[in-house]
N, C-alpha and C. Protein backbone atom coordinates (compact mmCIF):
# COMPACT_ATOMS: atom_id res chain seq x y z
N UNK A 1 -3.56 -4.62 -19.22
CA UNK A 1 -3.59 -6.03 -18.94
C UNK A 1 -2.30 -6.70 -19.41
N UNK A 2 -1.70 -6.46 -20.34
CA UNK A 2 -0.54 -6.63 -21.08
C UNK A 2 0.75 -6.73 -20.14
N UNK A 3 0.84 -5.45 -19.50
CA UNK A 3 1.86 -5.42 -18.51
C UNK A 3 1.57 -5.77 -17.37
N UNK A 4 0.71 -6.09 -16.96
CA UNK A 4 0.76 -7.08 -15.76
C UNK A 4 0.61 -8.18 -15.94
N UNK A 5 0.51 -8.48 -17.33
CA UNK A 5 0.61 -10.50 -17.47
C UNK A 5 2.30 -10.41 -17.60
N UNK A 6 2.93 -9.72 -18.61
CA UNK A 6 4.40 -9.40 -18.56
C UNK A 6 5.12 -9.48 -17.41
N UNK A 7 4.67 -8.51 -16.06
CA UNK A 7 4.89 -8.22 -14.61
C UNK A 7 5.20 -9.37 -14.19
N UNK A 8 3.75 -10.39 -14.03
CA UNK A 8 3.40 -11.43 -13.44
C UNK A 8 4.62 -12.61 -13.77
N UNK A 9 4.97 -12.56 -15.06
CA UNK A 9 6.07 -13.61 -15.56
C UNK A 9 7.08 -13.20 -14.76
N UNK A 10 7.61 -12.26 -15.02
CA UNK A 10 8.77 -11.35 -14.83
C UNK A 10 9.74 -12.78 -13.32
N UNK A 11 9.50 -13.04 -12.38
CA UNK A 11 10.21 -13.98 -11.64
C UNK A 11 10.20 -13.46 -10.41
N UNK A 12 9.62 -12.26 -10.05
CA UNK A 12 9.91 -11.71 -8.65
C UNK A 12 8.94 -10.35 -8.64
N UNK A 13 8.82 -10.03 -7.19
CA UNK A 13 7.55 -9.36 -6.71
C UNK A 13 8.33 -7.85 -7.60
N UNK A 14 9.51 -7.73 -7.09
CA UNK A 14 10.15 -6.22 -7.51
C UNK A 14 9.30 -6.41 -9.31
N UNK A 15 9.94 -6.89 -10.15
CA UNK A 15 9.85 -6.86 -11.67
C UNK A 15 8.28 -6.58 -11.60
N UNK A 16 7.17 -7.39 -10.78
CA UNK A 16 5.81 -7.62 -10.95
C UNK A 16 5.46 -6.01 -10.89
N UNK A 17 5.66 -5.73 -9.53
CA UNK A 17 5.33 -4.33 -9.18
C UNK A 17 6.09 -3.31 -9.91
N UNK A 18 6.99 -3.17 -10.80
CA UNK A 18 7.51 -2.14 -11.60
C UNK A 18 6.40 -2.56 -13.16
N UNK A 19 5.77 -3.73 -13.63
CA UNK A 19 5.25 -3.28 -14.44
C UNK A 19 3.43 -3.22 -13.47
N UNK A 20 3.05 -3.46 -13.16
CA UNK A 20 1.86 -3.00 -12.45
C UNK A 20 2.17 -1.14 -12.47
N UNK A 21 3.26 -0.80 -11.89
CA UNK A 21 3.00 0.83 -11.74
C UNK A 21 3.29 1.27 -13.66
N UNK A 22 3.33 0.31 -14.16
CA UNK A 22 3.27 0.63 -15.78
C UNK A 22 2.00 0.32 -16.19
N UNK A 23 1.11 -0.01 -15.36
CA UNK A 23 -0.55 -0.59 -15.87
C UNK A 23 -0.85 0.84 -15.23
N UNK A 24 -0.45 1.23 -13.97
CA UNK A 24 -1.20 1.91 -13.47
C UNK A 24 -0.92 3.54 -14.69
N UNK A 25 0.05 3.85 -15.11
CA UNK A 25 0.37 4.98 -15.78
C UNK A 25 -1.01 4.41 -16.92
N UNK A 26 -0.57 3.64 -17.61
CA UNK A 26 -1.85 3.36 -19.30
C UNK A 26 -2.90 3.78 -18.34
N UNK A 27 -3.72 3.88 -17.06
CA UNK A 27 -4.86 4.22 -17.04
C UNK A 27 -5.10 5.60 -16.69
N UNK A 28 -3.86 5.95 -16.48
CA UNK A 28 -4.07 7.64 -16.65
C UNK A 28 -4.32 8.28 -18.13
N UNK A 29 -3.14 7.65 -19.40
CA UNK A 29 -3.17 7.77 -20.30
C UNK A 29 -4.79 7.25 -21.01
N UNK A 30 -5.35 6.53 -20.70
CA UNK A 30 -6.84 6.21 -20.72
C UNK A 30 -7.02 7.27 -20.26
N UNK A 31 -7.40 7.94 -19.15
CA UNK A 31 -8.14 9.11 -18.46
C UNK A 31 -7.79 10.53 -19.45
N UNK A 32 -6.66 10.85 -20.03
CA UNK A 32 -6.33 11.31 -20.89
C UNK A 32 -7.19 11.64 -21.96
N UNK A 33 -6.93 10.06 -22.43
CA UNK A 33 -7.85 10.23 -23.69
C UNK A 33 -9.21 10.46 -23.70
N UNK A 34 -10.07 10.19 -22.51
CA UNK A 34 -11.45 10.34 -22.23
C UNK A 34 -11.47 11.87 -21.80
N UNK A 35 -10.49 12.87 -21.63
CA UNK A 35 -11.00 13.98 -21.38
C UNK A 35 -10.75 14.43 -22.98
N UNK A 36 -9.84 14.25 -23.58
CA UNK A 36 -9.62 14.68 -24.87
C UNK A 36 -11.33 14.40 -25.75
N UNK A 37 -11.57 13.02 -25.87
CA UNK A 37 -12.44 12.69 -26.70
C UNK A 37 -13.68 13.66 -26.18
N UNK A 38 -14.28 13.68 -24.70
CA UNK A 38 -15.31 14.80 -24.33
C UNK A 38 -15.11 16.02 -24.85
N UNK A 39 -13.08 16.38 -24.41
CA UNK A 39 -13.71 17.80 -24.76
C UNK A 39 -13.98 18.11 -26.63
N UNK A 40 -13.49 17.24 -27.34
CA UNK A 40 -13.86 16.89 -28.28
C UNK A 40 -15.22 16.85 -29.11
N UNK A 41 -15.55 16.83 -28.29
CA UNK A 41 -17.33 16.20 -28.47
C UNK A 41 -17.83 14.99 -28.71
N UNK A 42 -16.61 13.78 -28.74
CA UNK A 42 -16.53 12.44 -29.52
C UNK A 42 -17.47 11.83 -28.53
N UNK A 43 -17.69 11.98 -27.23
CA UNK A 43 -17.84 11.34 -25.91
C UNK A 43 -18.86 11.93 -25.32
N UNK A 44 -19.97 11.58 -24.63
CA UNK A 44 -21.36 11.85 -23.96
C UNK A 44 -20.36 12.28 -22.41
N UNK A 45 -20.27 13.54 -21.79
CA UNK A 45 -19.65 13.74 -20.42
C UNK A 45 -20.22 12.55 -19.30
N UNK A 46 -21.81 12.02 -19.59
CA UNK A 46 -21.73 11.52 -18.23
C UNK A 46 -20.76 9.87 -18.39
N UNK A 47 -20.92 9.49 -20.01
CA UNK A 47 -20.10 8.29 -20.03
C UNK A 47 -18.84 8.24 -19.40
N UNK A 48 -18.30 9.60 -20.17
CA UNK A 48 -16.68 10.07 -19.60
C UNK A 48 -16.67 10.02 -18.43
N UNK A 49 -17.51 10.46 -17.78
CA UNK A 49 -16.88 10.28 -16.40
C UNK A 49 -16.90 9.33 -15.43
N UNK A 50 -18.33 8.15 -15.99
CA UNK A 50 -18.26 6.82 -16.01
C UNK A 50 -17.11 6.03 -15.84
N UNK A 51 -16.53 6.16 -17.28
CA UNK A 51 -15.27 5.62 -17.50
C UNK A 51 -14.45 5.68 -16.68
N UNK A 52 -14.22 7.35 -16.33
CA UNK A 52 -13.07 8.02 -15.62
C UNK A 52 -13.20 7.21 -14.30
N UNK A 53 -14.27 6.97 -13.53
CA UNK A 53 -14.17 6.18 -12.56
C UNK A 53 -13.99 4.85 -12.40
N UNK A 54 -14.52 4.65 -13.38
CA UNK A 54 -13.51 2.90 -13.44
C UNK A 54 -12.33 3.13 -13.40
N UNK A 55 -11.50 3.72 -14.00
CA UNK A 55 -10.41 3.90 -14.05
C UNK A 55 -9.81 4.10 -12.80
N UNK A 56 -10.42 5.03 -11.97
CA UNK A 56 -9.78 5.60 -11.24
C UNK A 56 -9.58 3.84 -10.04
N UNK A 57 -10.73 3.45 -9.87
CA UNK A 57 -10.59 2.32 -9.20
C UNK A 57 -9.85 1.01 -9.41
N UNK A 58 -9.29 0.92 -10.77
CA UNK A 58 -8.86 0.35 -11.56
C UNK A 58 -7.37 0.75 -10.85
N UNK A 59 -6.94 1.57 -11.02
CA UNK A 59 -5.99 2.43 -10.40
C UNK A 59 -5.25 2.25 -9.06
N UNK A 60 -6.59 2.41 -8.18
CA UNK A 60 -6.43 2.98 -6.89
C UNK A 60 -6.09 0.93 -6.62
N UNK A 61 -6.66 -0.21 -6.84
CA UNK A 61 -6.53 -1.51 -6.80
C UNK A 61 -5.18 -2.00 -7.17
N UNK A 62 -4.87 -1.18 -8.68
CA UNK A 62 -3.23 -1.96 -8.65
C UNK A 62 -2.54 -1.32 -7.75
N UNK A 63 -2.71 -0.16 -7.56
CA UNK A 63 -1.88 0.98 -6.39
C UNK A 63 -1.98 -0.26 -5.20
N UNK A 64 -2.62 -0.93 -4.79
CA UNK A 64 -3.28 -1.86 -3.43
C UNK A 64 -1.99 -3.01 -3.57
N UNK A 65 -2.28 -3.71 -4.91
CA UNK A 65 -1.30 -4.77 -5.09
C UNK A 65 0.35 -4.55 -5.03
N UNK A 66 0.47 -3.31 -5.59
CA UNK A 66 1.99 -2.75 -5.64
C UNK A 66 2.60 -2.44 -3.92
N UNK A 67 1.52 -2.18 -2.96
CA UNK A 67 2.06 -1.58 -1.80
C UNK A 67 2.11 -3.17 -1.02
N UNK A 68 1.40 -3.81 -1.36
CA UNK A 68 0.79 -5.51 -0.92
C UNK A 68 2.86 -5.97 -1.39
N UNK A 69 2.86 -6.20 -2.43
CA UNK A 69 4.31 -6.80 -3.01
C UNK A 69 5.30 -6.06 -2.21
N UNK A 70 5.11 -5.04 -2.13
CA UNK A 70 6.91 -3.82 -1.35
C UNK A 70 6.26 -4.12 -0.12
N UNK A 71 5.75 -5.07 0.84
CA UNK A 71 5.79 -4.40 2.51
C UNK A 71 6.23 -6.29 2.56
């Protein structure tokens, strides 16, 4: 959320969409950590993968906005 309020300031679609594809990396690094913590045992698998799909949609949406800004 951080870097796309950052993005959003930034003055132009280019700056917006270079930190959006920096939101979009933290939710891999999220996805990361949710396989770590499962395989861990810290994490219930069906939550993890709960999560993992938010994420992924989370994802696949800024991916939407970034192609929306470059066309």
């Amino acid at each position: 959320m951080d870097n796309i309020a950052e993005g959003f300031d930034g003055g132009s679609d280019k700056e917006f969409a270079k930190f959006l594809s920096y939101s979009q990396r933290s939710c891999s690094e999220a996805k990361s950590q949710l396989y770590r913590a499962e395989d861990r045992q810290h994490l219930d698998p069906d939550l993890a993968l709960e999560w993992r799909s938010h994420l992924d949609e989370i994802h696949r949406i800024i991916g939407g906005i970034i192609r929306h800004l470059r066309s």
